[in-house]
Protein backbone atom coordinates (compact mmCIF):
# COMPACT_ATOMS: atom_id res chain seq x y z
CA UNK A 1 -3.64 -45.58 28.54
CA UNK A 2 -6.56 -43.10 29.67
CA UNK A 3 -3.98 -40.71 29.76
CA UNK A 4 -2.97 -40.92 26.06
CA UNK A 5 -6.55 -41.31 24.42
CA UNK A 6 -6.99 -37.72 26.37
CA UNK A 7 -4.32 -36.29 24.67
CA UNK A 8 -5.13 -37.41 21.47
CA UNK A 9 -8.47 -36.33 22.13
CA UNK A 10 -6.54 -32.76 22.66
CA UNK A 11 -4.83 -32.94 19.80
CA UNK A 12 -7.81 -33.08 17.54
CA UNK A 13 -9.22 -30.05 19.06
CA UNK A 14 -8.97 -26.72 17.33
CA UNK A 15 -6.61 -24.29 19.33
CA UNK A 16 -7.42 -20.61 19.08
CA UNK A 17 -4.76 -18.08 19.26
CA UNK A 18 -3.12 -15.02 18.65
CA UNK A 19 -0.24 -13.16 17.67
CA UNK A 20 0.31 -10.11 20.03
CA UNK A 21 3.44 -7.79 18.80
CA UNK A 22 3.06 -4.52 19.51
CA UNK A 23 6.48 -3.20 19.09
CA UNK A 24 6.50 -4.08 15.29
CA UNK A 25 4.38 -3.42 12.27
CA UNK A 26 3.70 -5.80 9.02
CA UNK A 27 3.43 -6.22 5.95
CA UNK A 28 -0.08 -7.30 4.37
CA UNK A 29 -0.32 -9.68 1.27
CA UNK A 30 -3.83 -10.76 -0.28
CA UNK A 31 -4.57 -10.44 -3.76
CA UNK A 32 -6.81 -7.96 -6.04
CA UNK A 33 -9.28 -10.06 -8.11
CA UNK A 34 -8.00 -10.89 -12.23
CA UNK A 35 -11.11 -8.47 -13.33
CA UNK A 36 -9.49 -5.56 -11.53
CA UNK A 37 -5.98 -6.18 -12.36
CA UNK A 38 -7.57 -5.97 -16.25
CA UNK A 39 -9.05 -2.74 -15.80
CA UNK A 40 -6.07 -1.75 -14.08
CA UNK A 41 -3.81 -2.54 -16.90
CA UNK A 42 -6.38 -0.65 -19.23
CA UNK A 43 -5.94 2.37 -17.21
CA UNK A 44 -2.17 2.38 -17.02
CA UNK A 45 -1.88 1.45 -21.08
CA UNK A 46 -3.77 4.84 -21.77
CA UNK A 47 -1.13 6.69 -18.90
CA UNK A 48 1.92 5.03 -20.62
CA UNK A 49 1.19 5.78 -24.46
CA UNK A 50 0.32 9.42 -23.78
CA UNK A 51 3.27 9.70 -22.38
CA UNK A 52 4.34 13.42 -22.87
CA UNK A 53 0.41 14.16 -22.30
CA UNK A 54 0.96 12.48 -19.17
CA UNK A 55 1.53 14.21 -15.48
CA UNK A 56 5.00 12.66 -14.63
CA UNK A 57 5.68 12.00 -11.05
CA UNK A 58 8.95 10.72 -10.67
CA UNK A 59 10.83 13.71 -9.48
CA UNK A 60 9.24 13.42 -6.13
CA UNK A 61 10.05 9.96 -6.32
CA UNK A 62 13.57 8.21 -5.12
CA UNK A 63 13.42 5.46 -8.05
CA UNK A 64 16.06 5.20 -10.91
CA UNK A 65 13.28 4.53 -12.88
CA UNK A 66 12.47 6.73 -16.04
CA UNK A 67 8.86 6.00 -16.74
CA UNK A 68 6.48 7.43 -13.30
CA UNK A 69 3.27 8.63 -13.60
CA UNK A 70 0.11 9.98 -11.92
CA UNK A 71 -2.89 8.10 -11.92
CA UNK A 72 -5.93 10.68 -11.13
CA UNK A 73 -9.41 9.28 -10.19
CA UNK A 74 -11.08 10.49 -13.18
CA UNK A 75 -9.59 6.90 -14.50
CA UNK A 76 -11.78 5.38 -11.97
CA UNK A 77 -15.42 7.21 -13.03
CA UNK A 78 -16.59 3.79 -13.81
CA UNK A 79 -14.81 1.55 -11.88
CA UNK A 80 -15.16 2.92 -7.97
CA UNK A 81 -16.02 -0.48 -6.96
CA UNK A 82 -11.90 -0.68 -7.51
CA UNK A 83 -11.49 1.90 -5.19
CA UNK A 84 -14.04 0.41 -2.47
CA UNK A 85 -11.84 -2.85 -2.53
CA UNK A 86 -8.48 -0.46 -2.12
CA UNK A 87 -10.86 0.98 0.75
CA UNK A 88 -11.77 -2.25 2.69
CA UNK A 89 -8.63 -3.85 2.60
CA UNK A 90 -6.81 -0.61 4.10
CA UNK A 91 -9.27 -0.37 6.95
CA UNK A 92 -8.75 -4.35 7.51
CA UNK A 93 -5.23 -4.03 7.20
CA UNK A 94 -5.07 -0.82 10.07
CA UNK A 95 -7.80 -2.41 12.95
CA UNK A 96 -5.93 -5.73 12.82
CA UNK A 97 -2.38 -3.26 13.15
CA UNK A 98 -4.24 -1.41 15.96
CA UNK A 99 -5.74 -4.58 17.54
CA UNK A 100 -2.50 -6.56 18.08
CA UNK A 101 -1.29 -4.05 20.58
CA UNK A 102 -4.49 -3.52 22.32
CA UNK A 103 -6.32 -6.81 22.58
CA UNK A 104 -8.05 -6.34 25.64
CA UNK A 105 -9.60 -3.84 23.25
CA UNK A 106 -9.74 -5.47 20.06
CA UNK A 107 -13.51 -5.65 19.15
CA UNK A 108 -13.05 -1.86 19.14
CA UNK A 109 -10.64 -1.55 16.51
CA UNK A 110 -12.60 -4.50 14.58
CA UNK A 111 -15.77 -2.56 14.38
CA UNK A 112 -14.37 0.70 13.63
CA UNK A 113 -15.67 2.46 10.48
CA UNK A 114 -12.61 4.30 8.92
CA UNK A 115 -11.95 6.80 5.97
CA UNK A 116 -9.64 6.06 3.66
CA UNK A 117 -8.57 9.18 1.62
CA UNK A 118 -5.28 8.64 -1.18
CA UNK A 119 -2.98 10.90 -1.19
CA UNK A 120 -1.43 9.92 -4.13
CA UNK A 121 -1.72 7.14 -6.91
CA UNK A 122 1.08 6.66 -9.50
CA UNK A 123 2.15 3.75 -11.93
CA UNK A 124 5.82 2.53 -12.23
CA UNK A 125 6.71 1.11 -15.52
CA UNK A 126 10.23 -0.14 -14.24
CA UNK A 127 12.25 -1.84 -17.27
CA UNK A 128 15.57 -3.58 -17.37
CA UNK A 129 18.32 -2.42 -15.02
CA UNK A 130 16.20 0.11 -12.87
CA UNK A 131 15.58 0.20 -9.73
CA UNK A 132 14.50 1.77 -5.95
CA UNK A 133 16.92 2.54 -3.97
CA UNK A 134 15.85 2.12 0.18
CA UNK A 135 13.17 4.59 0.74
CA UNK A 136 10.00 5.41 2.47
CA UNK A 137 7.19 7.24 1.88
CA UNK A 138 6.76 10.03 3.50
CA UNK A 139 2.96 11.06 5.08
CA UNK A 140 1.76 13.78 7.01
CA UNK A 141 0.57 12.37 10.80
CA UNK A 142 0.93 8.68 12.35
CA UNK A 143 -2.00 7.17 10.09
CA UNK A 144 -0.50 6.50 6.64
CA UNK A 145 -0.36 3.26 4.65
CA UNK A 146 1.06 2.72 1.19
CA UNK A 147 0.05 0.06 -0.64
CA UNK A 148 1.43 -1.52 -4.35
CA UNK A 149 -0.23 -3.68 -6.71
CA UNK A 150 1.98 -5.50 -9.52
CA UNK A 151 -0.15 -5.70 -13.03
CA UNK A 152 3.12 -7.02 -14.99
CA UNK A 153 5.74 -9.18 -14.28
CA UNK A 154 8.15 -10.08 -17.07
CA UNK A 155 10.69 -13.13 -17.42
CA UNK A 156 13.60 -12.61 -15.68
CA UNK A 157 17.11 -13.51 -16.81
CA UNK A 158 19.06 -16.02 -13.98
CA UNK A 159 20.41 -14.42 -11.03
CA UNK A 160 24.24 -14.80 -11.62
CA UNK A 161 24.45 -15.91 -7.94
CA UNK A 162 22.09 -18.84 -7.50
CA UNK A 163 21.90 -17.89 -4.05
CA UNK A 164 20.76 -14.60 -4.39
CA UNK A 165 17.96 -14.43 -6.84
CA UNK A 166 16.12 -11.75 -6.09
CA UNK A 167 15.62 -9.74 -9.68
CA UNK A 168 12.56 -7.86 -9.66
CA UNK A 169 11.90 -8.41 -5.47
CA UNK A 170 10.85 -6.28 -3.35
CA UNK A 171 12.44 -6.01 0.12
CA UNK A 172 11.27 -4.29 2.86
CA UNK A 173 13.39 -3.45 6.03
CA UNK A 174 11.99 -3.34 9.86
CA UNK A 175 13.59 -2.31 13.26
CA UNK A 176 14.57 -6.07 14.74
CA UNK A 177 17.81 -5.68 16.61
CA UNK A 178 19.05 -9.00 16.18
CA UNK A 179 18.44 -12.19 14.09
CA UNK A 180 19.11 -16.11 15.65
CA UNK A 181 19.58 -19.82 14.08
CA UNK A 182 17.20 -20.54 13.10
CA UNK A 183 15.86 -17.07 13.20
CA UNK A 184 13.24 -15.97 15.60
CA UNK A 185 13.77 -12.10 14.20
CA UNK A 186 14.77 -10.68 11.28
CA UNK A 187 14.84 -6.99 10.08
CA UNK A 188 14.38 -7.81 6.20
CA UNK A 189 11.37 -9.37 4.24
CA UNK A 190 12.61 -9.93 0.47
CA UNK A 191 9.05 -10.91 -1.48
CA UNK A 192 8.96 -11.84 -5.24
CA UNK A 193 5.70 -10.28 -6.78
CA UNK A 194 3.82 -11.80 -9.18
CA UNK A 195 0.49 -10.76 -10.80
CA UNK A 196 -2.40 -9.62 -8.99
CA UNK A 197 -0.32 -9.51 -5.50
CA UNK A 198 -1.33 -6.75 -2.97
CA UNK A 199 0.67 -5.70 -0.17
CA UNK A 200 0.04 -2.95 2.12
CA UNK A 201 2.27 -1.46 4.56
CA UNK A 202 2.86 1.36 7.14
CA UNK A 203 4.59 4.56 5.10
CA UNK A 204 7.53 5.10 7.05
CA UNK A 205 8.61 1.23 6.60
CA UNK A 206 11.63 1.51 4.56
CA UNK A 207 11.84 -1.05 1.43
CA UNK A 208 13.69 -0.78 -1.99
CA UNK A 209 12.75 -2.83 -5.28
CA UNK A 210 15.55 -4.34 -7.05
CA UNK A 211 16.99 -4.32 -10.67
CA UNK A 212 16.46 -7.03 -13.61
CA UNK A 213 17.30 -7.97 -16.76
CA UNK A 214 15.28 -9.84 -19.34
CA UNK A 215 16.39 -11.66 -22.73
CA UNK A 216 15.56 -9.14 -25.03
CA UNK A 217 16.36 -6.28 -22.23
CA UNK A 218 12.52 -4.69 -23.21
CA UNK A 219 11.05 -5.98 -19.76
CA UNK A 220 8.40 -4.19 -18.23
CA UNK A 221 7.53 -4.96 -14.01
CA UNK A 222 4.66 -2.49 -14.21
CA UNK A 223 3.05 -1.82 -11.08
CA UNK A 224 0.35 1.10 -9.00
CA UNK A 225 1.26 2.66 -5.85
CA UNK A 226 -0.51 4.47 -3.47
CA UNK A 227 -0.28 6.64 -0.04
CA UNK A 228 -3.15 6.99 1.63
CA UNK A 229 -4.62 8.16 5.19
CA UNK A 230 -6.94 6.88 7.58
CA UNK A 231 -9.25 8.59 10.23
CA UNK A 232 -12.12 7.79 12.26
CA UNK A 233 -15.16 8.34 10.49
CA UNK A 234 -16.16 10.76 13.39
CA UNK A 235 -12.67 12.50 13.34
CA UNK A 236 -13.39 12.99 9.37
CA UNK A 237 -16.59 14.90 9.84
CA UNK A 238 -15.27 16.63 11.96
CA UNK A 239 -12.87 18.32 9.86
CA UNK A 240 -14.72 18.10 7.23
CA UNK A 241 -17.00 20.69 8.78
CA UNK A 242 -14.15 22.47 9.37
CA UNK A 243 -13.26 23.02 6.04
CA UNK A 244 -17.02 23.97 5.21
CA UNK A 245 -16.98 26.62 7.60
CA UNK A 246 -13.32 27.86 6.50
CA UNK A 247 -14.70 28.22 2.91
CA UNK A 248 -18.02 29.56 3.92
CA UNK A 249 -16.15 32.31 5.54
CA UNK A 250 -17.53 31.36 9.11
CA UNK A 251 -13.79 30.75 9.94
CA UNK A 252 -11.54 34.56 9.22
CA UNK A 253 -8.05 34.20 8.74
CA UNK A 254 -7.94 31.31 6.88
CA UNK A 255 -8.13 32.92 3.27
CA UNK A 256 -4.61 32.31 2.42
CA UNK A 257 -4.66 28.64 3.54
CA UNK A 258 -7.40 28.33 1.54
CA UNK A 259 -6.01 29.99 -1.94
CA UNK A 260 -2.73 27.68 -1.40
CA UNK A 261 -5.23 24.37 -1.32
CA UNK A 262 -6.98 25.22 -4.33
CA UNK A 263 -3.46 25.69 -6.35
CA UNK A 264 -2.23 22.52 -5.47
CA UNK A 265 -1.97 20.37 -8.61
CA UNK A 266 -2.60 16.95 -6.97
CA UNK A 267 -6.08 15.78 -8.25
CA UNK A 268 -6.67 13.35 -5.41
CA UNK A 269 -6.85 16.45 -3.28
CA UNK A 270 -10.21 16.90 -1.34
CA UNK A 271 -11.93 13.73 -2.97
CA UNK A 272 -13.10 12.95 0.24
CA UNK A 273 -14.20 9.54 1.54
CA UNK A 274 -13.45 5.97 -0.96
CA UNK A 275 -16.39 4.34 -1.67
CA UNK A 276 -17.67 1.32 0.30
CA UNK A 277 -19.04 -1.57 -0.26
CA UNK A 278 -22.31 -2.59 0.61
């Protein structure tokens, strides 16, 4: 009788743990707060009815999806605290990646300070019957996340298999080698977006984002993307300085480097640091 009071005693004790995986990577879901997704929507309206005026950016893109656009942070002038939150949940998202494979080490990664930087930010205005085929995005180094935020999700018509409904999802596909019943491993995660969902995710993950159709076939699954990098914050200075010196002219033989940077068309380039909260 001692015996099982003790283990109900047991039982009604909280059990810390942790999940240690190294040899994979995930996927991280939270969601953006309704005030942002607002703005957000205001920002991409303005994008989508200029249209023409707008800096289309689906030819470096793999979707069959006409309407793809640039989203440059002049849109975000008065709304960095958007950014900051883009900013903290990247750097959460990369010391809990880092930390799961080094746990001995963990309240390293945890109290890192990184520097977020995008790369690019676009909005997809996907309508009836388009779609992304498998893909990833491709980053310069070992450090890049992408991240998507859905602003619009429309009604879809039935799935003609009831089995398979999975108009509008997005799937994403790992490296597992094998899958078991019931399955302990499995190299697909199919998610079905709604509003105000936030996922980030290492670049090089593959995933594609499938077709829909809608009643009156004038749908709209409108959602931002993003590729950004990370760094240390003393890494970031560093080259930062760098690039100070180079167009100081401390640095010779670096002129042409530098007249090919200041061509470049992409208006995220050399923005530096997000803002942080706090």
């Amino acid at each position: 009788m001692n015996e099982l009071n003790e283990l109900k005693n047991l039982q009604s004790v909280e059990m810390p743990y942790e999940f240690l995986q190294p040899w994979s990577t995930f996927v991280m879901k939270t969601k953006i707060p309704p005030q942002y997704i607002e703005i957000l929507i205001k920002i991409t309206d303005e994008i989508l009815e200029k249209n023409k005026l707008s800096e289309r950016f689906g030819h470096k893109l793999a979707g069959e999806i006409d309407d793809e656009f640039l989203i440059s942070p002049e849109h975000f002038n008065q709304y960095f605290y958007i950014l900051a939150f883009i900013d903290q949940a990247c750097s959460w998202y990369y010391s809990n990646q880092l930390a799961q494979g080094s746990p001995d080490i963990k309240e390293q990664y945890m109290n890192q300070e990184w520097v977020s930087s995008i790369d690019y930010m676009w909005v997809v205005s996907q309508k009836d019957n388009e779609y992304n085929p498998i893909h990833e995005h491709e980053m310069p180094g070992s450090m890049g996340l992408s991240a998507v935020i859905w602003l619009k999700i429309p009604e879809y018509l039935p799935s003609r298999k009831k089995h398979n409904p999975d108009a509008g999802a997005i799937t994403f596909i790992g490296n597992a080698q094998y899958k078991q019943r019931p399955p302990m491993c499995t190299n697909t995660l199919t998610l079905h977006p709604q509003v105000g969902d936030f996922c980030i995710f290492p670049s090089q993950l593959q995933h594609t984002v499938y077709p829909f159709k809608t009643k009156d076939g004038k749908g709209e699954r409108r959602s931002v993307s993003l590729n950004l990098g990370l760094d240390t914050m003393e890494n970031y200075q560093k080259v930062m300085k760098q690039q100070n010196d180079i167009k100081g002219g401390i640095v010779s033989g670096k002129e042409e480097t530098i007249k090919k940077v200041e061509k470049d068309t992409n208006p995220w380039l050399n923005l530096g640091i997000l803002p942080k909260y706090g």
